[in-house]
C-alpha atoms as a PDB file:
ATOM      1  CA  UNK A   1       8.783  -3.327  24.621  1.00  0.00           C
ATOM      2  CA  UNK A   2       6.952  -6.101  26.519  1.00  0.00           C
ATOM      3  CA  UNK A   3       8.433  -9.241  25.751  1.00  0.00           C
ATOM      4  CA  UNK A   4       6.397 -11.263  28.370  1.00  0.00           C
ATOM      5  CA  UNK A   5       6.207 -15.477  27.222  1.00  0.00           C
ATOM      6  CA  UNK A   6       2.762 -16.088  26.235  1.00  0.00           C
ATOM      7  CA  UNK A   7       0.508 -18.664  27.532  1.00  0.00           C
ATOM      8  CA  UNK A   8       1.016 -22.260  26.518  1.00  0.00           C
ATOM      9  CA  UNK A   9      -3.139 -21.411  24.404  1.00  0.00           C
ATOM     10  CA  UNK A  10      -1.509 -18.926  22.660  1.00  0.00           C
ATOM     11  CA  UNK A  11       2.036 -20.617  21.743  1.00  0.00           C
ATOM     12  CA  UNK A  12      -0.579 -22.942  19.984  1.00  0.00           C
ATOM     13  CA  UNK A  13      -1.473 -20.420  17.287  1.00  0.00           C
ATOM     14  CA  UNK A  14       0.150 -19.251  14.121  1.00  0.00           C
ATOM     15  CA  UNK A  15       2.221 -15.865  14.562  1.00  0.00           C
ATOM     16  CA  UNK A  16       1.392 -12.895  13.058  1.00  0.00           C
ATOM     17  CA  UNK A  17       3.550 -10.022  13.195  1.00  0.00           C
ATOM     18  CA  UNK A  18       1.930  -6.076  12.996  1.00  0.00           C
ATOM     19  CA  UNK A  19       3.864  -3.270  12.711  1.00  0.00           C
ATOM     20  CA  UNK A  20       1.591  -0.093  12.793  1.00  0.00           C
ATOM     21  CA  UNK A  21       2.440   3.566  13.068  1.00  0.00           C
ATOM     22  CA  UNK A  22       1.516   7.072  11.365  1.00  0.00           C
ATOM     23  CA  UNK A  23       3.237   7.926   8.029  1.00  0.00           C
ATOM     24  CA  UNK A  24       7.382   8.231   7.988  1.00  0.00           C
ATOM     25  CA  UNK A  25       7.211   6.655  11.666  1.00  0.00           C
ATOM     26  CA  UNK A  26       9.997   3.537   9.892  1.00  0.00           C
ATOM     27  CA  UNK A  27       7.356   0.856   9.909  1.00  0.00           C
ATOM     28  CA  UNK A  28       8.913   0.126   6.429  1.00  0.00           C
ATOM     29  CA  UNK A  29      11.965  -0.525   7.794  1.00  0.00           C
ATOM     30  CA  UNK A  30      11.751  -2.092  10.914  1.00  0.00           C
ATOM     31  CA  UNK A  31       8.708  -5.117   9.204  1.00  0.00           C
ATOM     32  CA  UNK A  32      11.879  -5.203   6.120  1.00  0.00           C
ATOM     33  CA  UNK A  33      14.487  -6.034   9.296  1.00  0.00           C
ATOM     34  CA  UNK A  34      12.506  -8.484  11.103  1.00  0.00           C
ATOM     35  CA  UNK A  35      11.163 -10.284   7.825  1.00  0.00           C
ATOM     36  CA  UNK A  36      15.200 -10.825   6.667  1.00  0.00           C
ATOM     37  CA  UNK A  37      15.417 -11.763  10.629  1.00  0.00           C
ATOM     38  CA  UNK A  38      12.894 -13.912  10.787  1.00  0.00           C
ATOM     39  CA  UNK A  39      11.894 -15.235   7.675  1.00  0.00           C
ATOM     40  CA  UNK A  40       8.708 -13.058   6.838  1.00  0.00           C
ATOM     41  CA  UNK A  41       6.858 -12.020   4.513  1.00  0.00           C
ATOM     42  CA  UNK A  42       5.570  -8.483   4.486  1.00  0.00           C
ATOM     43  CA  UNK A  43       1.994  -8.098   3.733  1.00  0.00           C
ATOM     44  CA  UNK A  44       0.667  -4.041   3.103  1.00  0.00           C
ATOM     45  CA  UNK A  45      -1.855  -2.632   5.548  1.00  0.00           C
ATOM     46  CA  UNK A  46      -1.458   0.875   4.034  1.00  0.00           C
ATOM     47  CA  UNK A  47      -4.603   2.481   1.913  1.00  0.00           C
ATOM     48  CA  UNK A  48      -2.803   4.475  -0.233  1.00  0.00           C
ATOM     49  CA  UNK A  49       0.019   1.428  -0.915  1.00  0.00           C
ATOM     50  CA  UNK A  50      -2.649  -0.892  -2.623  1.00  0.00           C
ATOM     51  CA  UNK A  51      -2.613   1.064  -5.884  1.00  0.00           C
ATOM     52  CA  UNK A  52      -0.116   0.867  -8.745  1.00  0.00           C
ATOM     53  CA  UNK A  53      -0.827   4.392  -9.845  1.00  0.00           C
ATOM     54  CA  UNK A  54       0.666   5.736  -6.106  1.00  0.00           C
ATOM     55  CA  UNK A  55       4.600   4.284  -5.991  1.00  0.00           C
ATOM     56  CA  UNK A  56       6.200   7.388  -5.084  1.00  0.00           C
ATOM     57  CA  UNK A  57       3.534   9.357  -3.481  1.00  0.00           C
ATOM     58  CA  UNK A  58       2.501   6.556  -1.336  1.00  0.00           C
ATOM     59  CA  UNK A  59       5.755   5.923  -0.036  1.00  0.00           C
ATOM     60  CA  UNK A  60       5.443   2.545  -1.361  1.00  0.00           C
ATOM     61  CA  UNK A  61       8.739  -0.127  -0.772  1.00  0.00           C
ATOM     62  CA  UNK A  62      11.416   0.532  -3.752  1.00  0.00           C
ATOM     63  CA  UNK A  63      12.058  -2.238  -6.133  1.00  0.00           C
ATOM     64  CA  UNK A  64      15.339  -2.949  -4.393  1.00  0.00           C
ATOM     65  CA  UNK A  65      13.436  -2.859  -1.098  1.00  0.00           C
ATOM     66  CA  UNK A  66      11.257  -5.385  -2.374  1.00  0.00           C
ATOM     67  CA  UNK A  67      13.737  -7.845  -3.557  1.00  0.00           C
ATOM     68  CA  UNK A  68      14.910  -8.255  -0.360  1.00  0.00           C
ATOM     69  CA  UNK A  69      11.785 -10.161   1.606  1.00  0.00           C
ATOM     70  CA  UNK A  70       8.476 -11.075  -0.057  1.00  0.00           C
ATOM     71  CA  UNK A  71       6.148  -8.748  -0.078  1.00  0.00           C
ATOM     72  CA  UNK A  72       2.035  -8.896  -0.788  1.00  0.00           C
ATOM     73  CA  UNK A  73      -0.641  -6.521  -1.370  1.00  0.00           C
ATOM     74  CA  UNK A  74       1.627  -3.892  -2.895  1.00  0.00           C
ATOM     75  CA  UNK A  75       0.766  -1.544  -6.019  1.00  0.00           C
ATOM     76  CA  UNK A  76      -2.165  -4.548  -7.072  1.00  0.00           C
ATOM     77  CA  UNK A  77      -4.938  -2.575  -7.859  1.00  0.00           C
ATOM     78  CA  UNK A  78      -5.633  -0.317 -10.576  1.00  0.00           C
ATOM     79  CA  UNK A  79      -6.437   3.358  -9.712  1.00  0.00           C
ATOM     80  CA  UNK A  80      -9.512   2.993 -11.318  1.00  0.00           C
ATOM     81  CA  UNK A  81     -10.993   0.586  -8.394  1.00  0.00           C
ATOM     82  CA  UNK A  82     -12.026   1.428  -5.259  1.00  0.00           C
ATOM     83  CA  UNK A  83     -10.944  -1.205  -2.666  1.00  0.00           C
ATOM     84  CA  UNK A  84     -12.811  -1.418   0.563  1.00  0.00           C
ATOM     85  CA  UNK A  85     -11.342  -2.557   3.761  1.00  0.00           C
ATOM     86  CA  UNK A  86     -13.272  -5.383   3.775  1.00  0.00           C
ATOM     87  CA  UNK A  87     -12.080  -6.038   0.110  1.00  0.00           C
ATOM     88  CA  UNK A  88      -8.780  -5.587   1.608  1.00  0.00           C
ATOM     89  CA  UNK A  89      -8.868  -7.706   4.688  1.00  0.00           C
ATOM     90  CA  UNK A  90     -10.247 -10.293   2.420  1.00  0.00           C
ATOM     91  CA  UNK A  91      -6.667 -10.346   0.610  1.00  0.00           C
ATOM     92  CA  UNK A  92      -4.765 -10.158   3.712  1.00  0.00           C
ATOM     93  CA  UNK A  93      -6.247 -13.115   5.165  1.00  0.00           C
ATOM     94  CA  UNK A  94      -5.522 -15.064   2.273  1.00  0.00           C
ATOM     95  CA  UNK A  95      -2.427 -13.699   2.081  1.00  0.00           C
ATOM     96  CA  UNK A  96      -1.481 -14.390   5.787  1.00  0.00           C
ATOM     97  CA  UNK A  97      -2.963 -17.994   5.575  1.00  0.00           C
ATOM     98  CA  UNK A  98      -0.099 -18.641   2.551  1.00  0.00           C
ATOM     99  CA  UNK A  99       2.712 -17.415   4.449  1.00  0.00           C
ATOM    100  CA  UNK A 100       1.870 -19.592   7.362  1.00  0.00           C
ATOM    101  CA  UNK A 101       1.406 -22.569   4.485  1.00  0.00           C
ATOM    102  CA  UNK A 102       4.748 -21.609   2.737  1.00  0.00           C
ATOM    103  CA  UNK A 103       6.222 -21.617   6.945  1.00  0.00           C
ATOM    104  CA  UNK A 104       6.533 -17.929   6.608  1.00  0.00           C
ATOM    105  CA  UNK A 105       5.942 -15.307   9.428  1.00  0.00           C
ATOM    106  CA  UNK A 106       3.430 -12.764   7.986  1.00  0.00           C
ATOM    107  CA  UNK A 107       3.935  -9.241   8.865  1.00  0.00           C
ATOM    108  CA  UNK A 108       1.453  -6.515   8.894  1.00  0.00           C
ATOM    109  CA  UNK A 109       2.634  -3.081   8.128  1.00  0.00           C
ATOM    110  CA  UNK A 110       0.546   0.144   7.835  1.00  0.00           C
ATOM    111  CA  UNK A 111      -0.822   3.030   9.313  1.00  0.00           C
ATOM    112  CA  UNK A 112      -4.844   2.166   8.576  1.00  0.00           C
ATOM    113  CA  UNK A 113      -6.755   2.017  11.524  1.00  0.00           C
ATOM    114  CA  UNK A 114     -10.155   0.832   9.844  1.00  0.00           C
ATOM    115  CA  UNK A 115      -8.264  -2.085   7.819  1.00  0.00           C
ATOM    116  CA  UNK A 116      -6.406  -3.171  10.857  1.00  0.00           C
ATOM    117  CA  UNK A 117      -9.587  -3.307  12.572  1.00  0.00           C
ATOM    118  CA  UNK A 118     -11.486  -4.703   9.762  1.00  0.00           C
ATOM    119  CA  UNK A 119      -9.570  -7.834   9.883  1.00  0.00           C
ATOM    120  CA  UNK A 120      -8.731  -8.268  13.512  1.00  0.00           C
ATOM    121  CA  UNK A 121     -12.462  -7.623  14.684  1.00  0.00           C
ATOM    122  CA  UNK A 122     -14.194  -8.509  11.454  1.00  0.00           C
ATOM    123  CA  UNK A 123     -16.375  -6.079   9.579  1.00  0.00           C
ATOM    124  CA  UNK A 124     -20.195  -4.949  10.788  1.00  0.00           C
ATOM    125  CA  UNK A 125     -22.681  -6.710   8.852  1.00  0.00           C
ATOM    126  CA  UNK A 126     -24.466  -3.350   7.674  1.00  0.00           C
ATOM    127  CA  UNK A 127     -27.047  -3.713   4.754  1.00  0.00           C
ATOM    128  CA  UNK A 128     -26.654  -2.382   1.136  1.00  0.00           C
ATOM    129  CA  UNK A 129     -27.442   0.982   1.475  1.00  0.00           C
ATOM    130  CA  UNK A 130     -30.563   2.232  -0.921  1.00  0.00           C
ATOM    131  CA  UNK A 131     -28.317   3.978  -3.862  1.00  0.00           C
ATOM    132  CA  UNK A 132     -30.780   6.938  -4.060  1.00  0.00           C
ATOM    133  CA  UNK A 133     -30.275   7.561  -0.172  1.00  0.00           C
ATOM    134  CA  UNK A 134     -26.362   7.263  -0.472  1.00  0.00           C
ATOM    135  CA  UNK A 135     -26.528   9.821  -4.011  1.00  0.00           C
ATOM    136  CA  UNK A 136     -28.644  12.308  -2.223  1.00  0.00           C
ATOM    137  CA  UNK A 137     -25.906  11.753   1.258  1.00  0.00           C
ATOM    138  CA  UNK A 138     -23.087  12.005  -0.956  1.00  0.00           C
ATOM    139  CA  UNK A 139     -24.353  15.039  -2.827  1.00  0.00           C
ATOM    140  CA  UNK A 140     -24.409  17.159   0.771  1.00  0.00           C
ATOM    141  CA  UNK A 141     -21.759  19.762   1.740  1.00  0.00           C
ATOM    142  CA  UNK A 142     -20.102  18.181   4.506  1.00  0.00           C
ATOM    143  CA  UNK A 143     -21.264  21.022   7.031  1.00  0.00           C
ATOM    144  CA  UNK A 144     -24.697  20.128   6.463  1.00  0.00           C
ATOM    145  CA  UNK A 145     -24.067  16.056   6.377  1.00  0.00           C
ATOM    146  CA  UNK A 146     -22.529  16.619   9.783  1.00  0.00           C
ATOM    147  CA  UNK A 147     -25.635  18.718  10.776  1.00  0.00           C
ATOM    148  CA  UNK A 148     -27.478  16.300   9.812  1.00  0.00           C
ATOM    149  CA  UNK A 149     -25.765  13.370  11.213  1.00  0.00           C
ATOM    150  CA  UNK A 150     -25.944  15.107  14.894  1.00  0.00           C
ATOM    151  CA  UNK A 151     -29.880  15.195  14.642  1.00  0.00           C
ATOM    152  CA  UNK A 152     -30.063  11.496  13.735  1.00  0.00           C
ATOM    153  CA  UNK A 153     -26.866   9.547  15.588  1.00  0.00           C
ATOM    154  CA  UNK A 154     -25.652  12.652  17.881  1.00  0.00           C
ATOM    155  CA  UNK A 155     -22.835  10.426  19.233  1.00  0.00           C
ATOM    156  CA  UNK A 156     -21.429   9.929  16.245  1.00  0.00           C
ATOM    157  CA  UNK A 157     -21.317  13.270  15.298  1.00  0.00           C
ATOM    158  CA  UNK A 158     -19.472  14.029  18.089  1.00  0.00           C
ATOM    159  CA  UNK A 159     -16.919  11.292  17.555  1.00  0.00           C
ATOM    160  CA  UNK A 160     -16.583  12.302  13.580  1.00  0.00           C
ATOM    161  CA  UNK A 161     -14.807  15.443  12.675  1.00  0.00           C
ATOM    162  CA  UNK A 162     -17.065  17.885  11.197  1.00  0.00           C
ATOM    163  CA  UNK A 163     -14.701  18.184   7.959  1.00  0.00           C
ATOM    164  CA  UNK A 164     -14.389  14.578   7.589  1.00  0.00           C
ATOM    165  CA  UNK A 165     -16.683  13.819   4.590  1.00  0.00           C
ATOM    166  CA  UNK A 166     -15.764  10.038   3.993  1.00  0.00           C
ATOM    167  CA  UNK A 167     -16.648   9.190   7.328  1.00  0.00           C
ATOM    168  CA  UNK A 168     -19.334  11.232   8.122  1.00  0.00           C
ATOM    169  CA  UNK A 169     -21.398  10.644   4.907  1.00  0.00           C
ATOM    170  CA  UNK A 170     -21.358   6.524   5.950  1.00  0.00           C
ATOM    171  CA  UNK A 171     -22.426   7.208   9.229  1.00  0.00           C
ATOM    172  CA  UNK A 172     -25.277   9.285   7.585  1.00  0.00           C
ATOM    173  CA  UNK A 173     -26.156   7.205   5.190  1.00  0.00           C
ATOM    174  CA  UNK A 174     -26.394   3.859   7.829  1.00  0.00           C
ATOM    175  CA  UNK A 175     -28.288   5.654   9.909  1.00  0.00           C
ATOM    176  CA  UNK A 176     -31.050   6.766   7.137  1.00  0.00           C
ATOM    177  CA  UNK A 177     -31.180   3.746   5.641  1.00  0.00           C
ATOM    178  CA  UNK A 178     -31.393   1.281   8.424  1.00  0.00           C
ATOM    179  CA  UNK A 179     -32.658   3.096  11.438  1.00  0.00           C
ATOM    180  CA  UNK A 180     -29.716   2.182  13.149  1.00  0.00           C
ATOM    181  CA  UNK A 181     -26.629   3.966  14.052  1.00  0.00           C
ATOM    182  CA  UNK A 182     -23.423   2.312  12.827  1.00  0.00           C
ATOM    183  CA  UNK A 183     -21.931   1.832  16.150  1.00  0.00           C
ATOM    184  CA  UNK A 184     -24.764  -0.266  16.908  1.00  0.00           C
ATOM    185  CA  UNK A 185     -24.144  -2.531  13.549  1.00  0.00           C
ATOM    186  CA  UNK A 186     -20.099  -2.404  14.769  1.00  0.00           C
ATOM    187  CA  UNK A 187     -21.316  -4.271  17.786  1.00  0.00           C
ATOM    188  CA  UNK A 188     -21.858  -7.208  15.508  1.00  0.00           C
ATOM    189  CA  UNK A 189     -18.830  -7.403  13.848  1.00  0.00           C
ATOM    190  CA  UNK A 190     -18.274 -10.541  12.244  1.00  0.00           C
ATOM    191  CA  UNK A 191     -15.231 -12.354  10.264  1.00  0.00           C
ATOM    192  CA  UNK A 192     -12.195 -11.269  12.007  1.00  0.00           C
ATOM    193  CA  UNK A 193      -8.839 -13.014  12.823  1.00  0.00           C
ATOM    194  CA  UNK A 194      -8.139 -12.128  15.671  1.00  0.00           C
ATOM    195  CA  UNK A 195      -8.909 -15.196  17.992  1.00  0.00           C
ATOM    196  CA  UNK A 196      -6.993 -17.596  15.194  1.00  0.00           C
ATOM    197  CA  UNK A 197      -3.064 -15.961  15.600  1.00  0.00           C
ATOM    198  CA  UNK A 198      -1.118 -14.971  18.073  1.00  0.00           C
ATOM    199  CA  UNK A 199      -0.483 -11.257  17.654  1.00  0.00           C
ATOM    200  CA  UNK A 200       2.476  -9.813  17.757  1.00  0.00           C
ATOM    201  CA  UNK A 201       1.886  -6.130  17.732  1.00  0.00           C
ATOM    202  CA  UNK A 202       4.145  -2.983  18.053  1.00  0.00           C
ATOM    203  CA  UNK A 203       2.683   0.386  17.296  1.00  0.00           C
ATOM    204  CA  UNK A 204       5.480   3.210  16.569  1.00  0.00           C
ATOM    205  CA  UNK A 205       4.692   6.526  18.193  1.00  0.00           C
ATOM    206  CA  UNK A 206       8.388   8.712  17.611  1.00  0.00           C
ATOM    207  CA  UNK A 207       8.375  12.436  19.165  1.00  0.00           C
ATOM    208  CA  UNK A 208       5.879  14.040  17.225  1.00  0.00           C
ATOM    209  CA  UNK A 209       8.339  17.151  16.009  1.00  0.00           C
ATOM    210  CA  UNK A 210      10.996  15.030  14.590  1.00  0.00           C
ATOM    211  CA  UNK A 211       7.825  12.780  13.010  1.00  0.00           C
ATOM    212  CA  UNK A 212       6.352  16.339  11.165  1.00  0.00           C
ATOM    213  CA  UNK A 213      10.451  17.102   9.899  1.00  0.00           C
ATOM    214  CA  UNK A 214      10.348  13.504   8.550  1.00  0.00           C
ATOM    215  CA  UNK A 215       7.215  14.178   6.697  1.00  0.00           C
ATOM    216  CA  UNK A 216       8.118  17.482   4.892  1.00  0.00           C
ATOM    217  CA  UNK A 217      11.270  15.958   3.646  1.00  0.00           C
ATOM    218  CA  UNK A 218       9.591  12.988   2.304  1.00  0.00           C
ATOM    219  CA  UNK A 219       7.465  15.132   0.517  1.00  0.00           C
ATOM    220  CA  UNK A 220      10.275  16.834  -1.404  1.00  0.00           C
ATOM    221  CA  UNK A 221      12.027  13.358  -1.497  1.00  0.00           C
ATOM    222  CA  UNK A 222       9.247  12.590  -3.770  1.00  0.00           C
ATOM    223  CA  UNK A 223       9.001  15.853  -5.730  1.00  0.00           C
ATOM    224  CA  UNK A 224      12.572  14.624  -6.419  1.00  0.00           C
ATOM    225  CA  UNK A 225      11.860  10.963  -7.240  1.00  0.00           C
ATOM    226  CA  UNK A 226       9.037  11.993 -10.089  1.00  0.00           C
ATOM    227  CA  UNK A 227       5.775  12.968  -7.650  1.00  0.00           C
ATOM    228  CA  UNK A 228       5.191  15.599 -10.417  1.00  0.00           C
ATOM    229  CA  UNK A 229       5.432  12.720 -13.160  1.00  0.00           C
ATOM    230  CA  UNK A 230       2.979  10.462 -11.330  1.00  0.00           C
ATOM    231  CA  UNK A 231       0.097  12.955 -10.799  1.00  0.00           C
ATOM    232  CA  UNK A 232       0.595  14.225 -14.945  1.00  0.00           C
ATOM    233  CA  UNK A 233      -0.216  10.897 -15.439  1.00  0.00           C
ATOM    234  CA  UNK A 234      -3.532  10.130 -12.995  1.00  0.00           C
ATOM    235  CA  UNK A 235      -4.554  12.744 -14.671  1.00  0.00           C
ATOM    236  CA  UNK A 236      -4.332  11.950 -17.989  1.00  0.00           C
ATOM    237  CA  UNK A 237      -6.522   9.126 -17.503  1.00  0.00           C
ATOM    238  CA  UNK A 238      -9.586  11.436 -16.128  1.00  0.00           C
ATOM    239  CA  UNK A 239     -10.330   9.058 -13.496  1.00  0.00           C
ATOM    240  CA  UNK A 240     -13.419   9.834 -11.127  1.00  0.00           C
ATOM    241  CA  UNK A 241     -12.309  12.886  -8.412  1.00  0.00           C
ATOM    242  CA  UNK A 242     -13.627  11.205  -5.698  1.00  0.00           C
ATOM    243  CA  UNK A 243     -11.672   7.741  -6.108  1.00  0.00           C
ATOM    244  CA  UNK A 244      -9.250   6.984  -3.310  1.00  0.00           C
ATOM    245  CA  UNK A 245      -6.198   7.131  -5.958  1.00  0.00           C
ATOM    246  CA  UNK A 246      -7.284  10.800  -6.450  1.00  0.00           C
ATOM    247  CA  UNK A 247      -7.521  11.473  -2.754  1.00  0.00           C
ATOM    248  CA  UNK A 248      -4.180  10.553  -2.009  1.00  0.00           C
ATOM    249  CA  UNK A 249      -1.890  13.158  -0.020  1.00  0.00           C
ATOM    250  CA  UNK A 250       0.015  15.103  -2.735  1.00  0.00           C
ATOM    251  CA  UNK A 251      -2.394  14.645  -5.614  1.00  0.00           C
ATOM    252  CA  UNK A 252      -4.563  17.236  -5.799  1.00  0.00           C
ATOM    253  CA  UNK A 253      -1.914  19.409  -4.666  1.00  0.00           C
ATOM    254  CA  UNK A 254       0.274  18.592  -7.207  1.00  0.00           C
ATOM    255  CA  UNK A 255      -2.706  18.950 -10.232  1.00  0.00           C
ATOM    256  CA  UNK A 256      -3.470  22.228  -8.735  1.00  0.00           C
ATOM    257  CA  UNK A 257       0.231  23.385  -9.565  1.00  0.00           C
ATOM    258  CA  UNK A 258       0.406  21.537 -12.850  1.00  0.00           C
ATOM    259  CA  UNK A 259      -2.364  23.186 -13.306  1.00  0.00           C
ATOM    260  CA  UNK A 260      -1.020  26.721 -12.772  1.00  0.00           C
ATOM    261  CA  UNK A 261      -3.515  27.810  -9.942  1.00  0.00           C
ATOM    262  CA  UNK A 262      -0.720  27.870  -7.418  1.00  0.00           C
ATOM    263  CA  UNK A 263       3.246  28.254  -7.443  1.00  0.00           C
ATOM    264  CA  UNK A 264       5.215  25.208  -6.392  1.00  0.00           C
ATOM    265  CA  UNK A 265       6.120  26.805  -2.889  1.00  0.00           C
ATOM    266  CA  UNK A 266       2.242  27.458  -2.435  1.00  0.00           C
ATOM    267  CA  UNK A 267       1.724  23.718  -3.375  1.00  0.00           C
ATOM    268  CA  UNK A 268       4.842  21.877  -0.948  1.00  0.00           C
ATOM    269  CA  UNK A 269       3.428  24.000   1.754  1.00  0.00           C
ATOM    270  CA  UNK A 270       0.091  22.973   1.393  1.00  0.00           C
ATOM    271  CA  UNK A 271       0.956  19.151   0.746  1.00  0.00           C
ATOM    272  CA  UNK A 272       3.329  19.289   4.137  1.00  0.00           C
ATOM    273  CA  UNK A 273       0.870  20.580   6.060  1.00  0.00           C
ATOM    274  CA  UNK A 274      -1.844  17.665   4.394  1.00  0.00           C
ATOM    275  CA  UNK A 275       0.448  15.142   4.837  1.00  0.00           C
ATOM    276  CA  UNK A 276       1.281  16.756   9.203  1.00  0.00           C
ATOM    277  CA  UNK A 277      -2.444  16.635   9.908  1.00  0.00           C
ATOM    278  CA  UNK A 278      -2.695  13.027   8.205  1.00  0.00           C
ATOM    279  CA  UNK A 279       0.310  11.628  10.713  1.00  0.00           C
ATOM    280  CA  UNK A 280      -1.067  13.447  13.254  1.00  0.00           C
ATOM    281  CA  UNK A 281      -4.617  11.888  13.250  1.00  0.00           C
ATOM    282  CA  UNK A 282      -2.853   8.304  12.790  1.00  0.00           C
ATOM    283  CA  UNK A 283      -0.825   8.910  15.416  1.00  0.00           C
ATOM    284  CA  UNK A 284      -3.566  10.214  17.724  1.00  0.00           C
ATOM    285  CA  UNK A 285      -5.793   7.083  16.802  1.00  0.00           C
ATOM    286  CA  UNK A 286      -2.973   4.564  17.305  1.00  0.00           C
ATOM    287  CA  UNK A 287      -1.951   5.993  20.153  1.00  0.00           C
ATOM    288  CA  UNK A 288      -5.331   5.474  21.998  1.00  0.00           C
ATOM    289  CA  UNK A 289      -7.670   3.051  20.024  1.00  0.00           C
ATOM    290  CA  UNK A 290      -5.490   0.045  20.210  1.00  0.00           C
ATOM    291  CA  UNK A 291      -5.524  -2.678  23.023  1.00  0.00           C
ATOM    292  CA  UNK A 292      -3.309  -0.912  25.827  1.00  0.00           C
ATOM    293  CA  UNK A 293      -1.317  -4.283  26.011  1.00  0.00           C
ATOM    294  CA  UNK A 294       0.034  -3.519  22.615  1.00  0.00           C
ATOM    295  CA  UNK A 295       3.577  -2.171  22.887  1.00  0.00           C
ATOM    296  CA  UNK A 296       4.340   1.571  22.037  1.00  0.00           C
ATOM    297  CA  UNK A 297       7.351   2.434  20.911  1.00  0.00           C
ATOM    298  CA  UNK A 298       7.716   6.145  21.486  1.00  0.00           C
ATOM    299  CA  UNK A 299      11.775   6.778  20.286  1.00  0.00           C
ATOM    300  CA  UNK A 300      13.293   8.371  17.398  1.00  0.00           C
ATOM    301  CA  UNK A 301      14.463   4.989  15.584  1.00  0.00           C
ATOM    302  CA  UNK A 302      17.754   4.166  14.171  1.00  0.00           C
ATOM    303  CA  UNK A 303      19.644   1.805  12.162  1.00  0.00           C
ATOM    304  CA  UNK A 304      20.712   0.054  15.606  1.00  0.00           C
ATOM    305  CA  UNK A 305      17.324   0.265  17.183  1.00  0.00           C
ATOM    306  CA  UNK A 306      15.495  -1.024  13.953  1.00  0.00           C
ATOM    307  CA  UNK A 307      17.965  -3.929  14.464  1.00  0.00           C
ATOM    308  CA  UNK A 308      17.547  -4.474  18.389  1.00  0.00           C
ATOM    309  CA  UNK A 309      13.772  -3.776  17.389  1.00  0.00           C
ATOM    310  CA  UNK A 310      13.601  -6.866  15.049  1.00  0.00           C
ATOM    311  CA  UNK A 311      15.756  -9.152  16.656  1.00  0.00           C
ATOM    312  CA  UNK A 312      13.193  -9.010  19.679  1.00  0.00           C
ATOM    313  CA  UNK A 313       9.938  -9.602  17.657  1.00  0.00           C
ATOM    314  CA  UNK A 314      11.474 -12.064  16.026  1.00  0.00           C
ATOM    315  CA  UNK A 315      12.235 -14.216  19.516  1.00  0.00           C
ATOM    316  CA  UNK A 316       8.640 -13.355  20.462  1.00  0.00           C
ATOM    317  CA  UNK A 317       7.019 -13.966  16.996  1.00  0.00           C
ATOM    318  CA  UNK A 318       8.962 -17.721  16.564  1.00  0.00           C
ATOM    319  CA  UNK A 319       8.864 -19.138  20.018  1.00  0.00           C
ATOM    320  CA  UNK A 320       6.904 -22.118  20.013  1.00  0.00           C
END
């Protein structure tokens, strides 16, 4: 870890801790250590960890967990709502500014790489899109969005996935609507925090084999702890498909077995392997999108190393 002193400029501003890393990486645990270290308060950075409906399946802090540091931006919203990152990063600066009132060190924990960025960098100031151009984008297969997308912003096609339909369907849809590509809207970004703190970042990269074993187990962890329970019941209330709630890793998995269109060994494999591609994308983008000056921690961590681990951000976090 680089624990270099920073400048006398940047000793000025408030702290902000960030612990980032794919899913079952520890981030949990190591931003639980180093708030009871250092007097923090944990504030959620996850997608999936915003939405009541998602405690198990979301790996969300336990109760007991909870009770042990303050915690923000956990289970809040209603699995009805969408919330947008720039909903989101809305909440986390407010929620950062009362930590830092209350003489608090705020700690950022989560895996999602367009939240993080939404509040560090701020958010591009794109237009409303026309709702009749986003219907007919949204109605495409995502083959032919991303066929589409390659005749009108060809770099961005070939930065998308072609089977990524959230992300390629808003590139789309910027680019028909305003003429513009959305990279050239992200050059305007506006609103973020990341000139007003002094960041103190660590990004958790583990070996990638022993991250995958992690992941399986926590899926059956959660089969155990009621997974089954929680998807029964986000179904019951016949919320819209396409919500994020009902995207979640494990939930249409889950319905599909409840269901009775697949056996429960057809539906753990598939929600293993949903859950292995999911880390490894995270771990890909956090591995190369952050600033390189932000420390990677690439070790399999332990109850002594999540220790060592917080008793070091906490001497860079609080020196003044």
């Amino acid at each position: 870890m680089n624990t270099s002193v920073p400048s006398k400029s940047a000793l000025a501003k408030p702290a902000l801790a960030l612990i980032a890393g794919p899913t079952a990486s520890g981030k949990s645990a190591v931003a639980l250590a180093l708030a009871e270290a250092a007097g923090g308060t944990i504030i959620n950075a996850d997608a999936s960890q915003l939405y009541a409906d998602l405690r198990i399946l979301s790996a969300r802090p336990s109760p007991a967990e909870e009770a042990r540091a303050p915690h923000r931006l956990f289970g809040h919203i209603d699995g009805a709502t969408a919330c947008s990152a720039a909903q989101w990063a809305a909440e986390a600066r407010a929620a950062i500014a009362a930590a830092h009132a209350e003489r608090r060190l705020p700690i950022l924990a989560g895996g999602s790489g367009l939240y993080l960025r939404t509040l560090l960098d701020g958010i591009a100031p794109v237009p409303p899109i026309d709702p009749a151009i986003r219907a007919e984008v949204r109605a495409l297969p995502v083959a032919e969005a991303h066929a589409a997308l390659a005749r009108r912003d060809p770099p961005a096609a070939g930065r998308l996935h072609p089977a990524d339909t959230t992300r390629v369907a808003r590139a789309l849809e910027v680019v028909r609507a305003t003429g513009r590509p959305l990279a050239d809207w992200q050059q305007a970004r506006r609103g973020g925090i990341a000139n007003a703190v002094r960041l103190v970042p660590l990004i958790l990269l583990p070996p990638r084999e022993s991250l995958y074993a992690r992941c399986d187990a926590r899926f059956l962890a959660m089969l155990d702890a009621g997974a089954a329970d929680e998807v029964a019941r986000l179904i019951a209330r016949s919320l819209d498909p396409d919500l994020p709630v009902m995207r979640a890793i494990g939930v249409r998995e889950i319905a599909a077995w409840l269901a009775g269109e697949v056996d429960r060994a057809t539906m753990i494999a598939a929600a293993q392997r949903a859950t292995r591609r999911y880390a490894k994308r995270q771990y890909t983008w956090l591995a190369h999108q952050p600033p390189p000056a932000w420390p990677r921690l690439e070790t399999q961590l332990d109850k002594q190393s999540i220790t060592d681990i917080a008793i070091k951000l906490r001497k860079m976090a609080l020196t003044y």
